[in-house]
N, C-alpha and C. Protein backbone atom coordinates (compact mmCIF):
# COMPACT_ATOMS: atom_id res chain seq x y z
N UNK A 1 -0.69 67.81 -21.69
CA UNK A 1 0.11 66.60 -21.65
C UNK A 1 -0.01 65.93 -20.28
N UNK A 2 0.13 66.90 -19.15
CA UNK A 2 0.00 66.13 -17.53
C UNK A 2 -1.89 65.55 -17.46
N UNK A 3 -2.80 66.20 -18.18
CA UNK A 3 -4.18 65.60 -18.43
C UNK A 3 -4.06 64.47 -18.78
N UNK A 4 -3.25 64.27 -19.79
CA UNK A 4 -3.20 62.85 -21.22
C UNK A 4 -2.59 61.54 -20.44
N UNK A 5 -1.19 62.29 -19.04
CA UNK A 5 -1.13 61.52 -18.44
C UNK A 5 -1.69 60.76 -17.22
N UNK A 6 -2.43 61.87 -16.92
CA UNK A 6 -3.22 61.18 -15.45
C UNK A 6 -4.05 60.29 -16.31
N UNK A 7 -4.75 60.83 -17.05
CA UNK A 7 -5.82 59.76 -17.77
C UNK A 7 -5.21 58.52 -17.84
N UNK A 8 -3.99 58.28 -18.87
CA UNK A 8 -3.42 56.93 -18.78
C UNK A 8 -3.05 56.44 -17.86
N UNK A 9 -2.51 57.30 -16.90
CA UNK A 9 -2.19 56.21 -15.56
C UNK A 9 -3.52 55.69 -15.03
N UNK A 10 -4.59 56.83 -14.77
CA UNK A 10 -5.68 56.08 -13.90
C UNK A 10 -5.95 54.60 -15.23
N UNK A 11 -6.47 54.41 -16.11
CA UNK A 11 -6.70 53.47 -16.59
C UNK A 11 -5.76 52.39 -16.61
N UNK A 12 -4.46 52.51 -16.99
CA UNK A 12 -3.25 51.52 -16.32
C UNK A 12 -3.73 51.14 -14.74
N UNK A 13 -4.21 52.15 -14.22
CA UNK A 13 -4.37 51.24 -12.39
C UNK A 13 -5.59 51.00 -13.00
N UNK A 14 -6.80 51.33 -13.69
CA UNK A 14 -7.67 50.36 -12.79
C UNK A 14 -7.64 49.31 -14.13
N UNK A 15 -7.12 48.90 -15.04
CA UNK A 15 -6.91 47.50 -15.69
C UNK A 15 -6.40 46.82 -14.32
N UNK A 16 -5.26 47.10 -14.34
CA UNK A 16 -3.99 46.23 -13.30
C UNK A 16 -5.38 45.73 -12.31
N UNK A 17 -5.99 46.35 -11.40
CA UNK A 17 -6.93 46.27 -10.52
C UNK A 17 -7.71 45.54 -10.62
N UNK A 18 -8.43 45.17 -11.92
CA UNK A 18 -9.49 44.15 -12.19
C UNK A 18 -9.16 43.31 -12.70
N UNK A 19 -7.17 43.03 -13.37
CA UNK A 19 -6.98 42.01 -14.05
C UNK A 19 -6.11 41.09 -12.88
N UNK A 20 -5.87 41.92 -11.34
CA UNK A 20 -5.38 40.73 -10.48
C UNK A 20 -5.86 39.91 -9.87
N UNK A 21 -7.51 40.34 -9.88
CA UNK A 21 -8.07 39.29 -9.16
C UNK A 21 -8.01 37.97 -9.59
N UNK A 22 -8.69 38.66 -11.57
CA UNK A 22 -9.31 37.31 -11.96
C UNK A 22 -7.73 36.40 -12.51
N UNK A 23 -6.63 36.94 -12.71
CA UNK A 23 -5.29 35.96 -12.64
C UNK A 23 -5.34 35.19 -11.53
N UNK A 24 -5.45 36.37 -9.80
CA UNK A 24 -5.52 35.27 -9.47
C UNK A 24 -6.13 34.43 -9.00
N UNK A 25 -7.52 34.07 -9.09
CA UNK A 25 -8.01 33.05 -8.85
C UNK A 25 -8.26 32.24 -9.95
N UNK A 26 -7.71 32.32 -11.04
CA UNK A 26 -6.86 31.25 -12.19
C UNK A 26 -6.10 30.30 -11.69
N UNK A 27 -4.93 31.42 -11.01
CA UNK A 27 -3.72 30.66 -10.49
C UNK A 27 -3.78 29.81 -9.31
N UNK A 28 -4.79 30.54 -8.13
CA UNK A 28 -5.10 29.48 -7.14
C UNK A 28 -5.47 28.19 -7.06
N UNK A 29 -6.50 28.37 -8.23
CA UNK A 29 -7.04 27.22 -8.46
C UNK A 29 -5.82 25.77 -8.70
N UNK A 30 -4.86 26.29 -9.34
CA UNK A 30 -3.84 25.04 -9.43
C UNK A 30 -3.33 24.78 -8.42
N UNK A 31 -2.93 25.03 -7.16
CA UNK A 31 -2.38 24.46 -6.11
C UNK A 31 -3.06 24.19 -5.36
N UNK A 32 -4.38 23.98 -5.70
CA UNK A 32 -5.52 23.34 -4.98
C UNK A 32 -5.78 21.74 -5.96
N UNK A 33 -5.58 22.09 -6.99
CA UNK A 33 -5.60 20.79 -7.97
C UNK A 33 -4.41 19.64 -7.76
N UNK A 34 -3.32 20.61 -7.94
CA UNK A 34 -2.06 19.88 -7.56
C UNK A 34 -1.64 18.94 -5.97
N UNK A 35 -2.11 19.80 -4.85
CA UNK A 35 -2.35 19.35 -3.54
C UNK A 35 -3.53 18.10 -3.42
N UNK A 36 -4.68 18.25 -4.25
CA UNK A 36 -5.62 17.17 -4.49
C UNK A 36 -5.26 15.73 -4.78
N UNK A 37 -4.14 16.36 -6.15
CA UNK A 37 -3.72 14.83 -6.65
C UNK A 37 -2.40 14.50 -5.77
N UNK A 38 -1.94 15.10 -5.30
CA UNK A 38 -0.70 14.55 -4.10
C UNK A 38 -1.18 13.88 -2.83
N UNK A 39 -2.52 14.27 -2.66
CA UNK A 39 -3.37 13.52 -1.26
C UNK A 39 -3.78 12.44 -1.93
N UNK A 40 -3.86 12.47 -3.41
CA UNK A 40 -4.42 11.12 -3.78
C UNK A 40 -3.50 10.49 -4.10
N UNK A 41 -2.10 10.60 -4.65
CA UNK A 41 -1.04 9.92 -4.56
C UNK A 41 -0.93 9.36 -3.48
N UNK A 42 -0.95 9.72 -2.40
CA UNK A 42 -0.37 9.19 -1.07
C UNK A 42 -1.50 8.08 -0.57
N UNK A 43 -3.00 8.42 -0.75
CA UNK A 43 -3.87 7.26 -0.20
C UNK A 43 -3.86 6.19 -1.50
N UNK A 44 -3.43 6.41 -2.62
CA UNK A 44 -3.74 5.06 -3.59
C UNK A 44 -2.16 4.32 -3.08
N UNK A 45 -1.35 5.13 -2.92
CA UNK A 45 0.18 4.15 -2.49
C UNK A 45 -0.24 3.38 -1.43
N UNK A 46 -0.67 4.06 0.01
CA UNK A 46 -1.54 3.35 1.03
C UNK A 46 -2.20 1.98 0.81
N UNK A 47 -3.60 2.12 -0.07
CA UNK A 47 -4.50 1.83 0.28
C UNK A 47 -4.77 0.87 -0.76
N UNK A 48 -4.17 1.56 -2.28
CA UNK A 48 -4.76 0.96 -3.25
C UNK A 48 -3.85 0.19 -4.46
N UNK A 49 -2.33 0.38 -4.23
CA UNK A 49 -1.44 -0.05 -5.28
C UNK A 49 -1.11 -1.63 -4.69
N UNK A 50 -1.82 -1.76 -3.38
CA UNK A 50 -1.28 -3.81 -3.33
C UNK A 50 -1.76 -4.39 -4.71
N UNK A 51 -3.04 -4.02 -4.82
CA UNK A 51 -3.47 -4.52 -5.77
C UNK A 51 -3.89 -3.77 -7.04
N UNK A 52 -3.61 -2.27 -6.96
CA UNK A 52 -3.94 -1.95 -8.11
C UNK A 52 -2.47 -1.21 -8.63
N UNK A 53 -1.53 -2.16 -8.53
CA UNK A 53 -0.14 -1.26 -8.37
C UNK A 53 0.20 -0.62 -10.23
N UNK A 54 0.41 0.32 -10.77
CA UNK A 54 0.76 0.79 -11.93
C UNK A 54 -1.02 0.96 -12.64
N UNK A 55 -2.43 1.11 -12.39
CA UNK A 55 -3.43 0.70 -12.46
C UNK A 55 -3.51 -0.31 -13.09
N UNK A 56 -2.95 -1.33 -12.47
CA UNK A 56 -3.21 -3.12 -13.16
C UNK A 56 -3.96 -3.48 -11.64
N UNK A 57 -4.63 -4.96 -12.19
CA UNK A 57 -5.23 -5.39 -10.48
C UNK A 57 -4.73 -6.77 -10.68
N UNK A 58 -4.20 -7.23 -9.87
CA UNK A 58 -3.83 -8.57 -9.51
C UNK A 58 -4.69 -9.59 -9.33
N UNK A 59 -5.78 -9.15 -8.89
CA UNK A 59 -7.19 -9.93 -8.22
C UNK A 59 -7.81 -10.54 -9.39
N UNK A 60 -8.57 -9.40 -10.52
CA UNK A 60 -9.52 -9.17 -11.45
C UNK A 60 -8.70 -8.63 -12.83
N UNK A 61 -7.90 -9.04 -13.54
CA UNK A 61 -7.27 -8.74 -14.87
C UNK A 61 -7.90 -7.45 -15.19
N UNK A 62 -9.52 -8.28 -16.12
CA UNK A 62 -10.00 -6.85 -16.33
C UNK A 62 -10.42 -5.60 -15.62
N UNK A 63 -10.58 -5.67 -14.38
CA UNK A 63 -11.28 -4.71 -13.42
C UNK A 63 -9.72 -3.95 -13.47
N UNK A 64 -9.29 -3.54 -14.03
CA UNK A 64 -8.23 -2.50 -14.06
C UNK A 64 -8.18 -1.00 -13.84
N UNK A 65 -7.33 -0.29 -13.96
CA UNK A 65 -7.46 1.33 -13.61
C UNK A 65 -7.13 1.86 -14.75
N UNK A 66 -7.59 1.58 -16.01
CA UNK A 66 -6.54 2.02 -16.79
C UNK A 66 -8.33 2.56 -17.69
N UNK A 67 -7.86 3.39 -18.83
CA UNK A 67 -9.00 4.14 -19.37
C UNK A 67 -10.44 3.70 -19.92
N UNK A 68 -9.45 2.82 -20.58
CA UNK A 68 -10.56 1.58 -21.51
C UNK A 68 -11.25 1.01 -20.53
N UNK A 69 -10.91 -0.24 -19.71
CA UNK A 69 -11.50 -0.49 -18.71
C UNK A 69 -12.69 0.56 -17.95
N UNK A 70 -11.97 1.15 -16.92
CA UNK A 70 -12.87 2.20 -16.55
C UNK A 70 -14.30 2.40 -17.26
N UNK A 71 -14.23 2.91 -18.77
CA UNK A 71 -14.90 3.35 -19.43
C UNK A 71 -16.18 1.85 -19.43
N UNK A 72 -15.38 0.76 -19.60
CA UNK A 72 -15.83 -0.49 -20.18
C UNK A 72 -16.97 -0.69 -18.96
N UNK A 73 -16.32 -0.91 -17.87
CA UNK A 73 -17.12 -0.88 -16.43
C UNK A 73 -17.78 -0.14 -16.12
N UNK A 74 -17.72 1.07 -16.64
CA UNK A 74 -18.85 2.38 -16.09
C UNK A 74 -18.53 3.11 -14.87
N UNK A 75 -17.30 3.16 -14.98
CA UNK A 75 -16.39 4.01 -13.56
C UNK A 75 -15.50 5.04 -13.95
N UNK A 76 -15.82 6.17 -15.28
CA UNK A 76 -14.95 6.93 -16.13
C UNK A 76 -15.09 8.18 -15.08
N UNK A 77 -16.19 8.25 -14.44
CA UNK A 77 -16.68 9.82 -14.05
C UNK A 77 -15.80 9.51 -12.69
N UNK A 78 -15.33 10.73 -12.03
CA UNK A 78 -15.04 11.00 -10.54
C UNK A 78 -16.09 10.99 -9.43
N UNK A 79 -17.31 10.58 -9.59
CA UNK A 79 -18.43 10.22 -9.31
C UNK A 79 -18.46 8.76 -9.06
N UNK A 80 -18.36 8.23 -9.99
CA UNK A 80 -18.50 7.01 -10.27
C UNK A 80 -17.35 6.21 -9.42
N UNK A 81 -16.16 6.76 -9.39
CA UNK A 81 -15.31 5.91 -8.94
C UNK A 81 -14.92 6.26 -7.18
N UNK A 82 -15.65 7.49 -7.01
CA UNK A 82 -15.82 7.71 -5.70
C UNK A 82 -16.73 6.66 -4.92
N UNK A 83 -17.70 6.08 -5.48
CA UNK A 83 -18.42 5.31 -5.70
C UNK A 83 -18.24 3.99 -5.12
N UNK A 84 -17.42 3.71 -6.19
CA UNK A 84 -16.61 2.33 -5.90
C UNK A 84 -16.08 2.03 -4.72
N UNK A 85 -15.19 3.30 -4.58
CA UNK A 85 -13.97 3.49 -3.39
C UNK A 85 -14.87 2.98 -2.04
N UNK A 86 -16.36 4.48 -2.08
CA UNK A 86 -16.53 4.39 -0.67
C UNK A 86 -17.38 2.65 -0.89
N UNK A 87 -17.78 2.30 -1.48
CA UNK A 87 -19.09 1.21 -1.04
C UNK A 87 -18.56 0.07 -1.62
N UNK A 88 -17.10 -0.10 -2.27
CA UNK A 88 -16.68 -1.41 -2.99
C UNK A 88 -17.83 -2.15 -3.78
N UNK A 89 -17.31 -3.37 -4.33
CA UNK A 89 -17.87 -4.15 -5.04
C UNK A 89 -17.21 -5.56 -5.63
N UNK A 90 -17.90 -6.98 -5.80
CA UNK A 90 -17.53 -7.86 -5.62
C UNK A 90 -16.13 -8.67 -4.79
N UNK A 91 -15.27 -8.03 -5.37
CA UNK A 91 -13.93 -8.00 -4.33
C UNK A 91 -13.38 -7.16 -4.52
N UNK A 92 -13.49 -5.93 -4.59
CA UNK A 92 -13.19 -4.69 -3.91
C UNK A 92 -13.86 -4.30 -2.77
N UNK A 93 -12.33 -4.17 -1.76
CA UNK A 93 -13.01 -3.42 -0.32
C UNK A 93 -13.98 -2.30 -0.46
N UNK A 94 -14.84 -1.72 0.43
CA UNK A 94 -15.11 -0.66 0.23
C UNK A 94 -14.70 0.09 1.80
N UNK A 95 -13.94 1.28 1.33
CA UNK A 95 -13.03 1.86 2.00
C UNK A 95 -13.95 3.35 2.78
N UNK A 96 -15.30 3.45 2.63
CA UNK A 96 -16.06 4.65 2.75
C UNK A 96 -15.73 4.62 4.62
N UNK A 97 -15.36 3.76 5.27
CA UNK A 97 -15.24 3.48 6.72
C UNK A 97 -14.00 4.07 6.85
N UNK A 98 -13.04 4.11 6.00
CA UNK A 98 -11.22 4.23 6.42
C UNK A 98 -10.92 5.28 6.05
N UNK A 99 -11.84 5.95 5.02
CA UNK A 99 -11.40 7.06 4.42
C UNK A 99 -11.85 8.31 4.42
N UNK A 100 -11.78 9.46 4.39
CA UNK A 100 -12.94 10.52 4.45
C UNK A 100 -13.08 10.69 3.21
N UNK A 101 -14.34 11.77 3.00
CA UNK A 101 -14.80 12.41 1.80
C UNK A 101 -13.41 13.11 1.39
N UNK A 102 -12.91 13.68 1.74
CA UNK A 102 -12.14 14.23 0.97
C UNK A 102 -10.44 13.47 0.53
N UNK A 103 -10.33 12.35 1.36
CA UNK A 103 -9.63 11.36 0.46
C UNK A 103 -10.03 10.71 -0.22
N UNK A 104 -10.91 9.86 -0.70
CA UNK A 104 -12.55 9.61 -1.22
C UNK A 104 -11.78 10.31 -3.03
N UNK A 105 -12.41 11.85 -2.41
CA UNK A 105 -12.23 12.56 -3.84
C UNK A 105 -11.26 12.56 -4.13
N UNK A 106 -10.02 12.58 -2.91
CA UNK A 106 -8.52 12.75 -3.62
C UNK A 106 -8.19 11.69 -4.97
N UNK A 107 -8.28 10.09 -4.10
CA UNK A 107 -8.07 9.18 -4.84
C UNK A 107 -8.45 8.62 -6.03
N UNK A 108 -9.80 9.51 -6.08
CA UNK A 108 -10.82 9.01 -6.95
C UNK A 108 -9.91 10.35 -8.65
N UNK A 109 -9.91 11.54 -8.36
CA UNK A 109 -9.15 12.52 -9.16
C UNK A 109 -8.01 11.85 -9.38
N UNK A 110 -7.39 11.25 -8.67
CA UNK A 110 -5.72 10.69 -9.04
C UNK A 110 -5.84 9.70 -9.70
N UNK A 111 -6.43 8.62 -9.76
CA UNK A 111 -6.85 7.62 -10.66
C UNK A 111 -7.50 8.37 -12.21
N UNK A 112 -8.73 8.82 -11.87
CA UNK A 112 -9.01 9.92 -13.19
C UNK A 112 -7.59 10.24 -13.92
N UNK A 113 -6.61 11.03 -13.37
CA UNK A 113 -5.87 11.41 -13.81
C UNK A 113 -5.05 10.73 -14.66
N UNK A 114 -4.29 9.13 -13.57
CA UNK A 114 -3.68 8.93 -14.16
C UNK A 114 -4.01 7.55 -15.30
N UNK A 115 -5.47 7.89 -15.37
CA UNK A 115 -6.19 7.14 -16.28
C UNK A 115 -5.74 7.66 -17.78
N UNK A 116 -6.11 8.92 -17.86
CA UNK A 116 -5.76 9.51 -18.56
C UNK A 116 -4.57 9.48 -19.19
N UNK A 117 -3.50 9.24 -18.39
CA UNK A 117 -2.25 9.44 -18.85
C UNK A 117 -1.75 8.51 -19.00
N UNK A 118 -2.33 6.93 -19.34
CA UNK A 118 -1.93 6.15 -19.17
C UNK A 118 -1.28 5.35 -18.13
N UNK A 119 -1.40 5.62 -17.09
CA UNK A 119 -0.46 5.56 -15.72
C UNK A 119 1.32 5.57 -16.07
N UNK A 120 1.51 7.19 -16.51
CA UNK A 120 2.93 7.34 -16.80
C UNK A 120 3.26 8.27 -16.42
């Protein structure tokens, strides 16, 4: 019976052992996502809601932030709209001078996002 139990305990530790890593770098991963879109909250309030306030644009009707659009324009990917950000276009600033790469990506994921969600 003390055999039957060591056996089960060692296998109870080494599950536990190989199942904390990969939890947690599951779990890390979200407060790296979450911190992403809060840096991008903060530079689109900055930088980008004069005119693209709720993703509407004041300037350009259709040039909007909203899904359809996006899609319509060819700015759906986080690529694409990183894009935009750093090198602008017709009357959009391009902000690649004001901003770093990694606000760049912030803003560009937060828009993605709240493309997605309708901006709600």
């Amino acid at each position: 019976m003390t055999r039957l139990f060591s056996w089960l305990l060692a296998i109870a530790l080494a599950g536990f052992v190989l199942w904390v890593p990969l939890t947690h770098a599951a779990y890390a991963a979200e407060p790296d996502a979450a911190a992403t879109l809060a840096t991008g909250h903060q530079v689109f309030e900055l930088h980008c809601a004069g005119c693209h306030l709720n993703g509407g644009n004041i300037v350009r009707r259709g040039k909007n932030l909203k899904q359809k659009a996006l899609e319509k324009n060819g700015v759906d990917t986080l690529g694409a709209i990183a894009q935009l950000v750093s090198q602008g276009k017709g009357n959009m600033s391009a902000y690649g001078d004001r901003l770093t790469p990694a606000q760049i990506e912030a803003v560009s994921a937060f828009v993605l996002e709240q493309a997605a969600n309708d901006w709600r």
